[in-house]
Structures are given as structure tokens and as C-alpha cells.
PDB file of N, CA and C in Angstrom:
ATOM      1  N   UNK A   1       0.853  -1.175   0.000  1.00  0.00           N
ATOM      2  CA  UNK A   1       0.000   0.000   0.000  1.00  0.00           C
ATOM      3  C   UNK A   1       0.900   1.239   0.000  1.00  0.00           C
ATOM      4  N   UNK A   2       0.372   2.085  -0.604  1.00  0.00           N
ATOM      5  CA  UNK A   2       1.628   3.397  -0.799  1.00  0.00           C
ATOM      6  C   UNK A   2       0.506   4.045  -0.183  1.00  0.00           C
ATOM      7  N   UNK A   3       1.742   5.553   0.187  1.00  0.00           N
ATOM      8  CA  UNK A   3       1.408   6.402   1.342  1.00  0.00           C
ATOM      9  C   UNK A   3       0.109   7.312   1.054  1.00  0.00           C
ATOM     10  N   UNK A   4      -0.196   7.608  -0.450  1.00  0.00           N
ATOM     11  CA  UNK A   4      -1.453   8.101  -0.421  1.00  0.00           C
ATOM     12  C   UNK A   4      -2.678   7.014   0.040  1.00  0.00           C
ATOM     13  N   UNK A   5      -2.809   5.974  -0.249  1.00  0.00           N
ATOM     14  CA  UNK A   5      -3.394   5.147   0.038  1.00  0.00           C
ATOM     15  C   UNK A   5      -3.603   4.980   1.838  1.00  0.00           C
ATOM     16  N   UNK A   6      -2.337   4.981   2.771  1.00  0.00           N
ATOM     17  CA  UNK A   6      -2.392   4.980   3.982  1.00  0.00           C
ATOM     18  C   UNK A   6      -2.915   6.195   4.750  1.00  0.00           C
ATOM     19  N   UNK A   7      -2.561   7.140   4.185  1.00  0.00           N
ATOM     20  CA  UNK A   7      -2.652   8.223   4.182  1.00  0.00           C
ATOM     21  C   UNK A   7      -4.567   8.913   4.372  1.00  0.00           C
ATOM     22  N   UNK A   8      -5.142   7.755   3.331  1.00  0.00           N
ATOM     23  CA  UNK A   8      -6.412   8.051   2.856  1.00  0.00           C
ATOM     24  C   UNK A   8      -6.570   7.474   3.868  1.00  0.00           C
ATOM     25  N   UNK A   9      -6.718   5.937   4.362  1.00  0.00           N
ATOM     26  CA  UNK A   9      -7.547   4.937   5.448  1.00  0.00           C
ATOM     27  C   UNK A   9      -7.248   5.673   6.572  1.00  0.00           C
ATOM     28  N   UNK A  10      -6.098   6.233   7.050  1.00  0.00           N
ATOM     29  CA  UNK A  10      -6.205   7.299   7.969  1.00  0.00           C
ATOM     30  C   UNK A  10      -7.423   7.946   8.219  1.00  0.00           C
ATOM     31  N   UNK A  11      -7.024   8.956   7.444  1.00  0.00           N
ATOM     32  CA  UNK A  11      -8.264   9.998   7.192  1.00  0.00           C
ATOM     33  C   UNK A  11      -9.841   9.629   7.394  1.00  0.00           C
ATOM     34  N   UNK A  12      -9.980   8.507   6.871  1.00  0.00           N
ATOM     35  CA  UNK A  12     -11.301   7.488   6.895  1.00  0.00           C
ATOM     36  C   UNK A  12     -11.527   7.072   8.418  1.00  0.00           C
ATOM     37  N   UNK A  13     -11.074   6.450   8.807  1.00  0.00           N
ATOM     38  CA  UNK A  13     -10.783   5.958   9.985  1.00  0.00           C
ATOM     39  C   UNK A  13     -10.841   6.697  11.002  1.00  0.00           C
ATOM     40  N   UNK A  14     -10.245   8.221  10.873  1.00  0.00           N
ATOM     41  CA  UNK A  14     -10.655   9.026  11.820  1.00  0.00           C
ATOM     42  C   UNK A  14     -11.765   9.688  11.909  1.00  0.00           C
ATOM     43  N   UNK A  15     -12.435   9.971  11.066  1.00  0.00           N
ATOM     44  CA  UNK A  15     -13.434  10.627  10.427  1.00  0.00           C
ATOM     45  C   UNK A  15     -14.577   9.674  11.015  1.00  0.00           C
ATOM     46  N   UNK A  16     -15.357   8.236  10.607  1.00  0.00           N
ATOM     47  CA  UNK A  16     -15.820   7.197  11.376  1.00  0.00           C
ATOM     48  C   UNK A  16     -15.839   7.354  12.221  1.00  0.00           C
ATOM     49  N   UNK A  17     -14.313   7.755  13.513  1.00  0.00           N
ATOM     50  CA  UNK A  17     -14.586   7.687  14.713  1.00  0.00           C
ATOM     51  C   UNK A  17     -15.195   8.764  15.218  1.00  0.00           C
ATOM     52  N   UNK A  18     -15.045  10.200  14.637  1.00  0.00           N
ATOM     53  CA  UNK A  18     -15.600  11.045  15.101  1.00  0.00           C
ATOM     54  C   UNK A  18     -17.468  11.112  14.297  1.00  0.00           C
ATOM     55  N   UNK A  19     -17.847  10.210  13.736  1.00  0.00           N
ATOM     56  CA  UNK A  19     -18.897  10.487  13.603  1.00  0.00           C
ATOM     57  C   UNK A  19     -19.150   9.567  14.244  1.00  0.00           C
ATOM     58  N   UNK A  20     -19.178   8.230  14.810  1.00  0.00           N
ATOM     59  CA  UNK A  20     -19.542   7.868  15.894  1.00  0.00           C
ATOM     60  C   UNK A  20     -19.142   8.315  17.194  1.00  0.00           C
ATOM     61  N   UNK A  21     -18.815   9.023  17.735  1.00  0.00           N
ATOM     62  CA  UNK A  21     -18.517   9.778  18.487  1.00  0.00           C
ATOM     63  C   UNK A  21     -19.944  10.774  18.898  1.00  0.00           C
ATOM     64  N   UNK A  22     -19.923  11.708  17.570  1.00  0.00           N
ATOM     65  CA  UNK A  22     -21.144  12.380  17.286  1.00  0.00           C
ATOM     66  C   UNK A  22     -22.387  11.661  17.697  1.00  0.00           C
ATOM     67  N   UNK A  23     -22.415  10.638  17.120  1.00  0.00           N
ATOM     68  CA  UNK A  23     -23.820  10.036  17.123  1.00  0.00           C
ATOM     69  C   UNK A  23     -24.046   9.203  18.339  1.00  0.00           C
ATOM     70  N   UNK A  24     -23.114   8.909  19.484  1.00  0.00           N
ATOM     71  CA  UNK A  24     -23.400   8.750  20.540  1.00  0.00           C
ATOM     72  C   UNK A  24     -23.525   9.870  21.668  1.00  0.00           C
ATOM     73  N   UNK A  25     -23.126  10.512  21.603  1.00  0.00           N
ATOM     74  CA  UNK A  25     -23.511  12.225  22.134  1.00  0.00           C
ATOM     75  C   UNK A  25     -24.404  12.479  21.907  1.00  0.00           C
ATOM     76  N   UNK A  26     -25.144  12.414  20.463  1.00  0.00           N
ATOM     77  CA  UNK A  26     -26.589  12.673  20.220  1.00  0.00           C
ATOM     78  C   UNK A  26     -27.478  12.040  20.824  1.00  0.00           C
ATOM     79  N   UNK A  27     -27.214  11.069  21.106  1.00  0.00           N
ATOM     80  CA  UNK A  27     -28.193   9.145  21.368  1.00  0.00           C
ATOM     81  C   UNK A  27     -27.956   9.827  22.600  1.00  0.00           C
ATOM     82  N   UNK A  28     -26.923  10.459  23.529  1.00  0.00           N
ATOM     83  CA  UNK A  28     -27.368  10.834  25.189  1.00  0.00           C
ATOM     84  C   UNK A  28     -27.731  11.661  25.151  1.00  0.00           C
ATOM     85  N   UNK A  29     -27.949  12.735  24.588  1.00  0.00           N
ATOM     86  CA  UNK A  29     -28.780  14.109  24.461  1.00  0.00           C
ATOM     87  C   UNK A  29     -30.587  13.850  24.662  1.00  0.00           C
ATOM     88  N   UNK A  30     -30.234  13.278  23.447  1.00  0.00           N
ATOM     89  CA  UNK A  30     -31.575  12.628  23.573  1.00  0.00           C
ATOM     90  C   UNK A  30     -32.530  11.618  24.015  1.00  0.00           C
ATOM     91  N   UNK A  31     -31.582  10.929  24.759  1.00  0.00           N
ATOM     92  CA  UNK A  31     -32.041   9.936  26.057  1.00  0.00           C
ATOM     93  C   UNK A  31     -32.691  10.824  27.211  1.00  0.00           C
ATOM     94  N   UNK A  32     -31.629  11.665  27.427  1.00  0.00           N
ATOM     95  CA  UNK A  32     -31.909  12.398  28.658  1.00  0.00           C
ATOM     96  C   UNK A  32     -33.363  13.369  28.362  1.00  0.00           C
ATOM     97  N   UNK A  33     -33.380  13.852  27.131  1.00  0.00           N
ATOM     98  CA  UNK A  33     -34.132  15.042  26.662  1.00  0.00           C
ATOM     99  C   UNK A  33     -35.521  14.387  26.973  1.00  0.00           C
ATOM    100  N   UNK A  34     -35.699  12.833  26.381  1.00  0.00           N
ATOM    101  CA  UNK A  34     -36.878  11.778  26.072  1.00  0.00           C
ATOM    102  C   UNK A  34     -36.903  11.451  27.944  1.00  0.00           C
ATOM    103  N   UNK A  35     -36.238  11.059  28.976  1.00  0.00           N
ATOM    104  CA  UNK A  35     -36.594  11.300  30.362  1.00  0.00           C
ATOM    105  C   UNK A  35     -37.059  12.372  30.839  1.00  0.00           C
ATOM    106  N   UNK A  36     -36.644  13.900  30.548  1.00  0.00           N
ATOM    107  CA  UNK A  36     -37.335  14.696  30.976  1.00  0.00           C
ATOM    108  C   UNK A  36     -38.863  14.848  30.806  1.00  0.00           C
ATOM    109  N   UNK A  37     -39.084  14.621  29.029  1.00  0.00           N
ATOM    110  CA  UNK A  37     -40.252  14.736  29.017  1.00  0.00           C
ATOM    111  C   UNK A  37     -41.348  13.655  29.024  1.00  0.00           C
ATOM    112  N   UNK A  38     -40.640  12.305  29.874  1.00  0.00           N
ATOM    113  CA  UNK A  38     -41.501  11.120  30.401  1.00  0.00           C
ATOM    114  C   UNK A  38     -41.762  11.747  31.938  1.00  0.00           C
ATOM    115  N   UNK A  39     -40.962  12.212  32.109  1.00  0.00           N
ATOM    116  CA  UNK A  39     -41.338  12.705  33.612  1.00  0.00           C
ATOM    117  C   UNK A  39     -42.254  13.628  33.893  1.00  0.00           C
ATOM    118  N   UNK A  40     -41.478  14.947  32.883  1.00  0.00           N
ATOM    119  CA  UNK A  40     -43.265  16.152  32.708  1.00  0.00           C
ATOM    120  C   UNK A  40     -44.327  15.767  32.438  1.00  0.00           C
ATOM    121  N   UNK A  41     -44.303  13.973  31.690  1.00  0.00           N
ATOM    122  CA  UNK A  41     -45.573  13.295  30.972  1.00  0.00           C
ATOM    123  C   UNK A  41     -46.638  13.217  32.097  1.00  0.00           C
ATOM    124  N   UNK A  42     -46.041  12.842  33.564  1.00  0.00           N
ATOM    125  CA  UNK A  42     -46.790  12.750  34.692  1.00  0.00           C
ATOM    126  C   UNK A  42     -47.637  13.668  35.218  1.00  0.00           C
ATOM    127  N   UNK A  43     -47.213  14.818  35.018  1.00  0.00           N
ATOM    128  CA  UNK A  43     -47.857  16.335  35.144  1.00  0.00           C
ATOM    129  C   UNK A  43     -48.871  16.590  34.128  1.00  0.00           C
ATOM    130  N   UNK A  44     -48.879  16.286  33.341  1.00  0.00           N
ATOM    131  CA  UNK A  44     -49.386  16.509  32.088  1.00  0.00           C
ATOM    132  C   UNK A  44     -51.319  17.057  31.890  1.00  0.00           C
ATOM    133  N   UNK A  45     -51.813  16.846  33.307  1.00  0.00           N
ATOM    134  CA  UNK A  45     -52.832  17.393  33.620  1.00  0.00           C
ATOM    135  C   UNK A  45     -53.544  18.852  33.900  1.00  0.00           C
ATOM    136  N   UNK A  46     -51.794  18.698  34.815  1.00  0.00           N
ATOM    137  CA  UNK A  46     -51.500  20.640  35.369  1.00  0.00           C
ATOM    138  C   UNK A  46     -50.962  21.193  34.055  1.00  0.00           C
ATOM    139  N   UNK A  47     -50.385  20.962  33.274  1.00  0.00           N
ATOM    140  CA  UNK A  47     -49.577  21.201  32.164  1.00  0.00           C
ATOM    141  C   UNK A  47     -51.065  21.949  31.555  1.00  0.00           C
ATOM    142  N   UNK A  48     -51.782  21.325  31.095  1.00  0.00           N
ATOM    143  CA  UNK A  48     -53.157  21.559  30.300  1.00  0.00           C
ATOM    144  C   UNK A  48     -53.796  22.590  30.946  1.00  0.00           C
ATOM    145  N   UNK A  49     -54.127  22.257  32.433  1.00  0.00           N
ATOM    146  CA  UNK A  49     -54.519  23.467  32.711  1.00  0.00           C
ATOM    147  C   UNK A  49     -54.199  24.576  32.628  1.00  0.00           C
ATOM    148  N   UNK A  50     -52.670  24.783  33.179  1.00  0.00           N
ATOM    149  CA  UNK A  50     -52.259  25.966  32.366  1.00  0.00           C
ATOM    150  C   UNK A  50     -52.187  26.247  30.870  1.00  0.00           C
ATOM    151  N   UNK A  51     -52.138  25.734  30.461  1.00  0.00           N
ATOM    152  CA  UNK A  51     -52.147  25.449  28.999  1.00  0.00           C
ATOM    153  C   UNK A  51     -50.476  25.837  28.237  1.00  0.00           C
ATOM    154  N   UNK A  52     -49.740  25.043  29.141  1.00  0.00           N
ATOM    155  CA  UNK A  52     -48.696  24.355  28.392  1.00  0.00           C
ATOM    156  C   UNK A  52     -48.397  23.297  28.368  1.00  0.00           C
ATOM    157  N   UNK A  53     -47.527  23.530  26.714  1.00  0.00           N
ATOM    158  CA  UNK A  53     -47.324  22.265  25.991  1.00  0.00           C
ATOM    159  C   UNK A  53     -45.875  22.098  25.956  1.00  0.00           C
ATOM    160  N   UNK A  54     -45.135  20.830  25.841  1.00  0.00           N
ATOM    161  CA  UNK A  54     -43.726  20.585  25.783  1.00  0.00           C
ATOM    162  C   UNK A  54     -43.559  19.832  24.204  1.00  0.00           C
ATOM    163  N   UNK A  55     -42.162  20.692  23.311  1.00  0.00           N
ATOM    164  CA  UNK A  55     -42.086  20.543  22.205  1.00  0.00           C
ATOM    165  C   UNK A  55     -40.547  20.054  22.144  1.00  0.00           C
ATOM    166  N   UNK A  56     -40.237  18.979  21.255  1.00  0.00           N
ATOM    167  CA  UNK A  56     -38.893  19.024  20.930  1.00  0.00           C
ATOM    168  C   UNK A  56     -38.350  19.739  20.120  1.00  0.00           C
ATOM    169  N   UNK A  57     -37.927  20.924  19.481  1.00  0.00           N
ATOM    170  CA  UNK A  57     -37.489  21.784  18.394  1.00  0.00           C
ATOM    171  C   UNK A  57     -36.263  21.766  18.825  1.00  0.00           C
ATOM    172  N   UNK A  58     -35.560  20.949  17.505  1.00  0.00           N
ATOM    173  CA  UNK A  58     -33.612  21.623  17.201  1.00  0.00           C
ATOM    174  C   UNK A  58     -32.741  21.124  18.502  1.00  0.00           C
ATOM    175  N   UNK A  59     -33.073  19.982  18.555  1.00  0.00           N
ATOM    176  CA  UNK A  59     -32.540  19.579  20.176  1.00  0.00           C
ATOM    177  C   UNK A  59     -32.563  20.109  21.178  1.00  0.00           C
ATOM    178  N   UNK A  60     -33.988  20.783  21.403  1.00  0.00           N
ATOM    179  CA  UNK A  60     -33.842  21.266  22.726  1.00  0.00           C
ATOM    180  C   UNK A  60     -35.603  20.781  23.178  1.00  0.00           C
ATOM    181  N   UNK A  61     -35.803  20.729  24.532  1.00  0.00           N
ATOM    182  CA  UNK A  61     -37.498  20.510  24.889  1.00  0.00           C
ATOM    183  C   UNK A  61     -37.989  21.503  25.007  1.00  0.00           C
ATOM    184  N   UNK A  62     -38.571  22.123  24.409  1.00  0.00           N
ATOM    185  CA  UNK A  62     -39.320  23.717  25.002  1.00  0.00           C
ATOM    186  C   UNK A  62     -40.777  23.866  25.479  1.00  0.00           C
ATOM    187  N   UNK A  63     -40.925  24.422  26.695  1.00  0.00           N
ATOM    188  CA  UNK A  63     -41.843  24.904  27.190  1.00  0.00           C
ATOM    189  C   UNK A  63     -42.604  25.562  26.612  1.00  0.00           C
ATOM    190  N   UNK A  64     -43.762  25.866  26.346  1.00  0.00           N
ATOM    191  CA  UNK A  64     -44.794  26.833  25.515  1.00  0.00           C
ATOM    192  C   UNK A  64     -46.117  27.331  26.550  1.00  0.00           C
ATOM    193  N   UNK A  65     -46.542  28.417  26.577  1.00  0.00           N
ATOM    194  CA  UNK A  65     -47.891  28.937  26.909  1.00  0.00           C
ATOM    195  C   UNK A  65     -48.807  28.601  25.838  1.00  0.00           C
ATOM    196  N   UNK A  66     -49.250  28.800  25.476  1.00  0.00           N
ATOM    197  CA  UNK A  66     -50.317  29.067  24.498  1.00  0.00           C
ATOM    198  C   UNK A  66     -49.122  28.694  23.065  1.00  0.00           C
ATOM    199  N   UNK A  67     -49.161  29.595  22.085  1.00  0.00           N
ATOM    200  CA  UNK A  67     -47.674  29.716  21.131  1.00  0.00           C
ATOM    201  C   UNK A  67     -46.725  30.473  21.732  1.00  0.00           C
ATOM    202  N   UNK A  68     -46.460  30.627  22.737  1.00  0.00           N
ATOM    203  CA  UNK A  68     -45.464  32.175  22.971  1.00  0.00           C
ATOM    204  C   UNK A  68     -44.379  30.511  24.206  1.00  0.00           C
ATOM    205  N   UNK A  69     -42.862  30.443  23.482  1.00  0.00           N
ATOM    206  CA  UNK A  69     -41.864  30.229  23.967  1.00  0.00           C
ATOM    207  C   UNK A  69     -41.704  30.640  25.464  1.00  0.00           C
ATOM    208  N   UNK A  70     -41.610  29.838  26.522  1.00  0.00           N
ATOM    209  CA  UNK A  70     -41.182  30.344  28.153  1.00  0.00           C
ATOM    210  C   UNK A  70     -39.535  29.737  27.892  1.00  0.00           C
ATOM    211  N   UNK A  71     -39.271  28.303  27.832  1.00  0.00           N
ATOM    212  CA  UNK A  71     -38.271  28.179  28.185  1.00  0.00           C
ATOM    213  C   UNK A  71     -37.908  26.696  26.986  1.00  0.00           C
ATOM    214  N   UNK A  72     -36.372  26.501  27.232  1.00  0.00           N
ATOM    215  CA  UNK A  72     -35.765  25.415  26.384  1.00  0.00           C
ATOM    216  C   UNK A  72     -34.884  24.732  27.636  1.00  0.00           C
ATOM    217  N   UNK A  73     -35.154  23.236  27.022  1.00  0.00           N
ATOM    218  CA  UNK A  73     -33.763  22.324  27.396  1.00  0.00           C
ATOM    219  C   UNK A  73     -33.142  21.749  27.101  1.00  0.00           C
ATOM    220  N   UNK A  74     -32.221  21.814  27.343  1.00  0.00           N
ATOM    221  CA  UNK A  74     -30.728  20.950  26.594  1.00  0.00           C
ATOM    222  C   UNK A  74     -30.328  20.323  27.391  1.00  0.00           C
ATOM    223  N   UNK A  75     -29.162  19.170  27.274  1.00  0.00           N
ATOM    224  CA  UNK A  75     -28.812  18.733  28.028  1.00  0.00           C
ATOM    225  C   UNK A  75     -27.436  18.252  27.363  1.00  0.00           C
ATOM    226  N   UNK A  76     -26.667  18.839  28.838  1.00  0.00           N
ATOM    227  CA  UNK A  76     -25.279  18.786  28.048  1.00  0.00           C
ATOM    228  C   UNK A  76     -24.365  17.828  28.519  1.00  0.00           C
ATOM    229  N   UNK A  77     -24.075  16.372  27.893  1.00  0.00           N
ATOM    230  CA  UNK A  77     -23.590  14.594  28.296  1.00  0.00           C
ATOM    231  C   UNK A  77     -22.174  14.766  28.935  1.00  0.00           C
ATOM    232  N   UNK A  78     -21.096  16.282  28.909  1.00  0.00           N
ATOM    233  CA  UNK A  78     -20.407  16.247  28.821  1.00  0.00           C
ATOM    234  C   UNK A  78     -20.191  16.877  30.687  1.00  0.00           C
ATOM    235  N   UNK A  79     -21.151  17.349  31.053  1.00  0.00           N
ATOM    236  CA  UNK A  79     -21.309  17.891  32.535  1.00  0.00           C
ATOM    237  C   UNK A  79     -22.488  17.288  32.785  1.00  0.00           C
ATOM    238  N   UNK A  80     -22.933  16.395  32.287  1.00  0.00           N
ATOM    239  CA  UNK A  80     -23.878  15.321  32.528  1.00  0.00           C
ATOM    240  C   UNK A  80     -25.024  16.648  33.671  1.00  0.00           C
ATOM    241  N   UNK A  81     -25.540  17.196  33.002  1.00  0.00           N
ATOM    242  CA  UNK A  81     -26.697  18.447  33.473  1.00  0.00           C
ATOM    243  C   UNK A  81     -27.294  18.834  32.429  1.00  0.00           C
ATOM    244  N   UNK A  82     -28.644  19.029  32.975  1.00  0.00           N
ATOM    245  CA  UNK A  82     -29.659  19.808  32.350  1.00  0.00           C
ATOM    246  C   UNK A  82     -29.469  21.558  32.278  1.00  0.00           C
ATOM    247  N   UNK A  83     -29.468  22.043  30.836  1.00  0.00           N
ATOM    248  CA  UNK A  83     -29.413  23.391  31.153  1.00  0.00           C
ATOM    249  C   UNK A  83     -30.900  24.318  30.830  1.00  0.00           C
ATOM    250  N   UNK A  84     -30.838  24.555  31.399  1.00  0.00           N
ATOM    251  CA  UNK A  84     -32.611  25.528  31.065  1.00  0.00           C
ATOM    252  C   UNK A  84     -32.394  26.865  31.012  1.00  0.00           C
ATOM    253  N   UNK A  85     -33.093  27.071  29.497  1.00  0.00           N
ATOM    254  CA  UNK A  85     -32.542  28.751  28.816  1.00  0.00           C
ATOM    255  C   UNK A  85     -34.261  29.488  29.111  1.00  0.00           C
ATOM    256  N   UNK A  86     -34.498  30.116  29.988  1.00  0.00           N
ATOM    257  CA  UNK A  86     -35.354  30.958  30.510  1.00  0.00           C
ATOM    258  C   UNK A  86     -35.654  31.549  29.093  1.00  0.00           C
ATOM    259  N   UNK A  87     -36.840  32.085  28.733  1.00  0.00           N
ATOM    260  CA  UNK A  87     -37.463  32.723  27.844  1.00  0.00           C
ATOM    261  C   UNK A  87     -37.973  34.122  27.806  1.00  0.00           C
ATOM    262  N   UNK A  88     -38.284  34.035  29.194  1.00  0.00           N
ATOM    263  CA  UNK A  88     -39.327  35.371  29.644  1.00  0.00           C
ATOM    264  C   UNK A  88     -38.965  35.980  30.933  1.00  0.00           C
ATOM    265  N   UNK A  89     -37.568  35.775  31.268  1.00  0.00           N
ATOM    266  CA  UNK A  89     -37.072  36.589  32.899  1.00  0.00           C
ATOM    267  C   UNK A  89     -36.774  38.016  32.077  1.00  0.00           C
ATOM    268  N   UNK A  90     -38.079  38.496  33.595  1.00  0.00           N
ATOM    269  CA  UNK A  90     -37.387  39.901  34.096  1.00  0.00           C
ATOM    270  C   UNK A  90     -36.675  40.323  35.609  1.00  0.00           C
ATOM    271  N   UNK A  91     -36.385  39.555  35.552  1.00  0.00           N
ATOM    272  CA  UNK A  91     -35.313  39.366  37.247  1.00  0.00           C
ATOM    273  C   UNK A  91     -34.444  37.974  37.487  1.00  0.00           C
ATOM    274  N   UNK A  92     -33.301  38.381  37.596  1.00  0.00           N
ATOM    275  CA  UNK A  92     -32.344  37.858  37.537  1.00  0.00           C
ATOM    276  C   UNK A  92     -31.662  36.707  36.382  1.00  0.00           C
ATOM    277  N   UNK A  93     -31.218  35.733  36.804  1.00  0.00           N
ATOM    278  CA  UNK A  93     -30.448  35.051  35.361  1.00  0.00           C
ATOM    279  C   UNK A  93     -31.439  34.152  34.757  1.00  0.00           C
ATOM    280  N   UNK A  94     -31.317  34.424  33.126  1.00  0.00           N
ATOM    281  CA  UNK A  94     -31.943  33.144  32.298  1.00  0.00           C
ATOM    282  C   UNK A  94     -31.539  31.907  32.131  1.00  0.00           C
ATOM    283  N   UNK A  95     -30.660  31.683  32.671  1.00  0.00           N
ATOM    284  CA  UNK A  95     -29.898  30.210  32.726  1.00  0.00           C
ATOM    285  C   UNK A  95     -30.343  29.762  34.092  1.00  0.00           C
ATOM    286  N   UNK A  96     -30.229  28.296  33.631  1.00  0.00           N
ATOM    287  CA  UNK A  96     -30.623  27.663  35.021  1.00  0.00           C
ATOM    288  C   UNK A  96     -29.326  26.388  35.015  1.00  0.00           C
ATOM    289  N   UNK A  97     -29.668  25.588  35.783  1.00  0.00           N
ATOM    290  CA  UNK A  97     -28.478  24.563  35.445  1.00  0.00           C
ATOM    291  C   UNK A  97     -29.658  23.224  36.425  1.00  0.00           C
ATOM    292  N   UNK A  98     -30.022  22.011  36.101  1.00  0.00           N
ATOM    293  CA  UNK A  98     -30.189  20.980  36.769  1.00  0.00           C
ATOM    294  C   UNK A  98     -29.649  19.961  36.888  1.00  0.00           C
ATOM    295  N   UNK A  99     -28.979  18.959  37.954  1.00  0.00           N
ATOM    296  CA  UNK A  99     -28.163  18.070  37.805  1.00  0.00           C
ATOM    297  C   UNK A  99     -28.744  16.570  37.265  1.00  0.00           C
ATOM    298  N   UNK A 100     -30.076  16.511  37.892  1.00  0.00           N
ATOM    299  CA  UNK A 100     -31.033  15.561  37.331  1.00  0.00           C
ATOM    300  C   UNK A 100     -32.329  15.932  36.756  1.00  0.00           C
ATOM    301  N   UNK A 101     -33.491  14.849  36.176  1.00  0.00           N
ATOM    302  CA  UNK A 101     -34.250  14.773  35.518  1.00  0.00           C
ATOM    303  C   UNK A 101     -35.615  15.597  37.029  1.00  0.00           C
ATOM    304  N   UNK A 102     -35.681  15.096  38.192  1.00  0.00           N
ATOM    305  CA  UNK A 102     -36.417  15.325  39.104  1.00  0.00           C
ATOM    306  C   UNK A 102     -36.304  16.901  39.533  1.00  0.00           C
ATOM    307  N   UNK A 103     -34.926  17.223  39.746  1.00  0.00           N
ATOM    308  CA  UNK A 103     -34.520  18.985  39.601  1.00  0.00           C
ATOM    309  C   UNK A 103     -34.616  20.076  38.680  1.00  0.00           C
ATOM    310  N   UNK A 104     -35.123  19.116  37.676  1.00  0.00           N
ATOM    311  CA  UNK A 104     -35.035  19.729  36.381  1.00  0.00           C
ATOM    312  C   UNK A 104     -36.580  20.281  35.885  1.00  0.00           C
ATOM    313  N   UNK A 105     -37.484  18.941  36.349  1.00  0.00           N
ATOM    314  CA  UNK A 105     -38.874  19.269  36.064  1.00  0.00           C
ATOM    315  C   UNK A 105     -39.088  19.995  37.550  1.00  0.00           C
ATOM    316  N   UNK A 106     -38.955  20.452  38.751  1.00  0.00           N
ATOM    317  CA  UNK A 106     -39.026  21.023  39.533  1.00  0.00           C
ATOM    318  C   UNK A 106     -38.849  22.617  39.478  1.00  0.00           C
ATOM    319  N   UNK A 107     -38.023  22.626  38.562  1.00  0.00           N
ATOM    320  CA  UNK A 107     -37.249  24.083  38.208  1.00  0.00           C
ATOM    321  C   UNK A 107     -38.251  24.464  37.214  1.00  0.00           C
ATOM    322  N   UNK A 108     -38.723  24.127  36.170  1.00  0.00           N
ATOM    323  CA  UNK A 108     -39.415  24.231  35.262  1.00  0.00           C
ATOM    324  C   UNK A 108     -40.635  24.601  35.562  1.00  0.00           C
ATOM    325  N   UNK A 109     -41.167  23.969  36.603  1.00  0.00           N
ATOM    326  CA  UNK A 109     -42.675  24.023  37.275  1.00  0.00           C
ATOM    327  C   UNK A 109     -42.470  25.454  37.705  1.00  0.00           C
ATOM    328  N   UNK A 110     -41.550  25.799  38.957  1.00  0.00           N
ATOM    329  CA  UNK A 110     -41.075  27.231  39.460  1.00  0.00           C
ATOM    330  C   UNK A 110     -41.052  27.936  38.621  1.00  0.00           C
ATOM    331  N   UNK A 111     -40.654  27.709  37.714  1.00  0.00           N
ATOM    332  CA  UNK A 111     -40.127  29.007  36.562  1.00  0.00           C
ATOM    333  C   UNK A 111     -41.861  29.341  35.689  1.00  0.00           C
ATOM    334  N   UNK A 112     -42.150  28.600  35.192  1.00  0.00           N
ATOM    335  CA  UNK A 112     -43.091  28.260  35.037  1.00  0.00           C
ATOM    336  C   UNK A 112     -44.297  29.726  35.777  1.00  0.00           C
ATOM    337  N   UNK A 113     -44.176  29.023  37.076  1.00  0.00           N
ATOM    338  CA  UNK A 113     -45.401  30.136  37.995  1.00  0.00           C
ATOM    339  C   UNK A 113     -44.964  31.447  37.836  1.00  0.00           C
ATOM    340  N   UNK A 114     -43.673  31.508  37.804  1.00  0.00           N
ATOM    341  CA  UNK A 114     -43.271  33.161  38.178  1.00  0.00           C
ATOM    342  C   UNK A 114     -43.562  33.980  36.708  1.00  0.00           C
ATOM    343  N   UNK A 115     -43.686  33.280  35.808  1.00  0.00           N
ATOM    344  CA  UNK A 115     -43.951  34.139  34.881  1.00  0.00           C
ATOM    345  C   UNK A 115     -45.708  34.047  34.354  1.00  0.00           C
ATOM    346  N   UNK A 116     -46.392  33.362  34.925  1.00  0.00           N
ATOM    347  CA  UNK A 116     -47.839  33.465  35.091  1.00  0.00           C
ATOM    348  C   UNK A 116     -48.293  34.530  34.684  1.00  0.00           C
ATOM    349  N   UNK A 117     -49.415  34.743  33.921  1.00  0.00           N
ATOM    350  CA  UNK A 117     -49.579  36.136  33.822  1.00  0.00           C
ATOM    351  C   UNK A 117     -51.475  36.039  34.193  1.00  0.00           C
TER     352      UNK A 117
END
């Protein structure tokens, strides 16, 4: 085999690994993303009453009122935490941070009331 040739399976080879790489990062993104919203599934009564709905858009879970965006979640495999991007704060930070799935829908519920209108 000559060196362009080695050269190439290299290249190949690394490339493979980083797309499996990718695609297991994704597969925990979205493990975690699919627990959160088995867990909000439980709520899902109070959810109505208020009349929000939980959406997956662009890898993230988002919270909704009516159509109007409150909040998104991500979840990041690499600090193994939930991050929650606030939508509608007018006092203090839009970031949140949860370490689990139970802290996470807890935070959400809170966040949730305070912007009640």
C-alpha cells in the first residue's frame, strides 16, 4: 500500500470515529431530553390546565404557553446536566443549570409560575 493510500484509510478511519462519536452524544442528548419529558408526561394534567405544551425543536425541549416560547432544554452529556434557557425573565439570570431529571422538572414548574400572567 503506498502512502497516499495509507494516508487516505487514515483519514477514513478518523473521520468514522468522530462520527460515531457524534452520534453517541446525540443518542445521550436525547435519552436524557426523552426522560425529561416522560417525567413532565406525569404532570401533564396541570400542564393543560395551564395550557402548556412541551415541544422538541432543534434539540432542545421547550416549554410553551399558548404559542409564545417560556423556556428550552438541553442537556449537556459532557457535565452530565440539564441546562434551562429561561425565555421570559425579568429578574435575575436566564440560565438555570439541573443536575437531574427530578430537579429539572421542579425548576421548570417554578419558573413556570413566576412568569404566570
Amino acid at each position: 500500500m503506498g502512502k497516499f493510500q495509507e494516508g487516505w484509510n487514515e483519514a477514513r478511519a478518523a473521520a468514522e470515529a468522530a462520527e460515531a462519536e457524534k452520534q453517541r452524544r446525540l443518542e445521550r442528548i436525547a435519552t436524557a431530553l426523552n426522560a425529561l419529558s416522560d417525567t413532565l408526561s406525569a404532570d401533564s394534567t396541570a400542564l393543560t390546565e395551564q395550557q402548556l405544551t412541551l415541544k422538541m425543536e432543534h434539540g432542545s425541549l421547550v416549554l410553551k404557553r399558548l404559542m409564545e416560547p417560556l423556556a428550552g432544554v438541553t442537556f449537556d452529556p459532557d457535565a452530565r446536566a440539564y441546562k434551562i434557557h429561561k425565555y421570559a425573565v425579568t429578574d435575575g439570570s436566564n440560565e438555570d443549570e439541573a443536575k437531574d431529571v427530578d430537579e429539572c422538572a421542579a425548576k421548570l414548574g417554578a419558573y413556570a409560575y413566576s412568569v404566570k400572567t
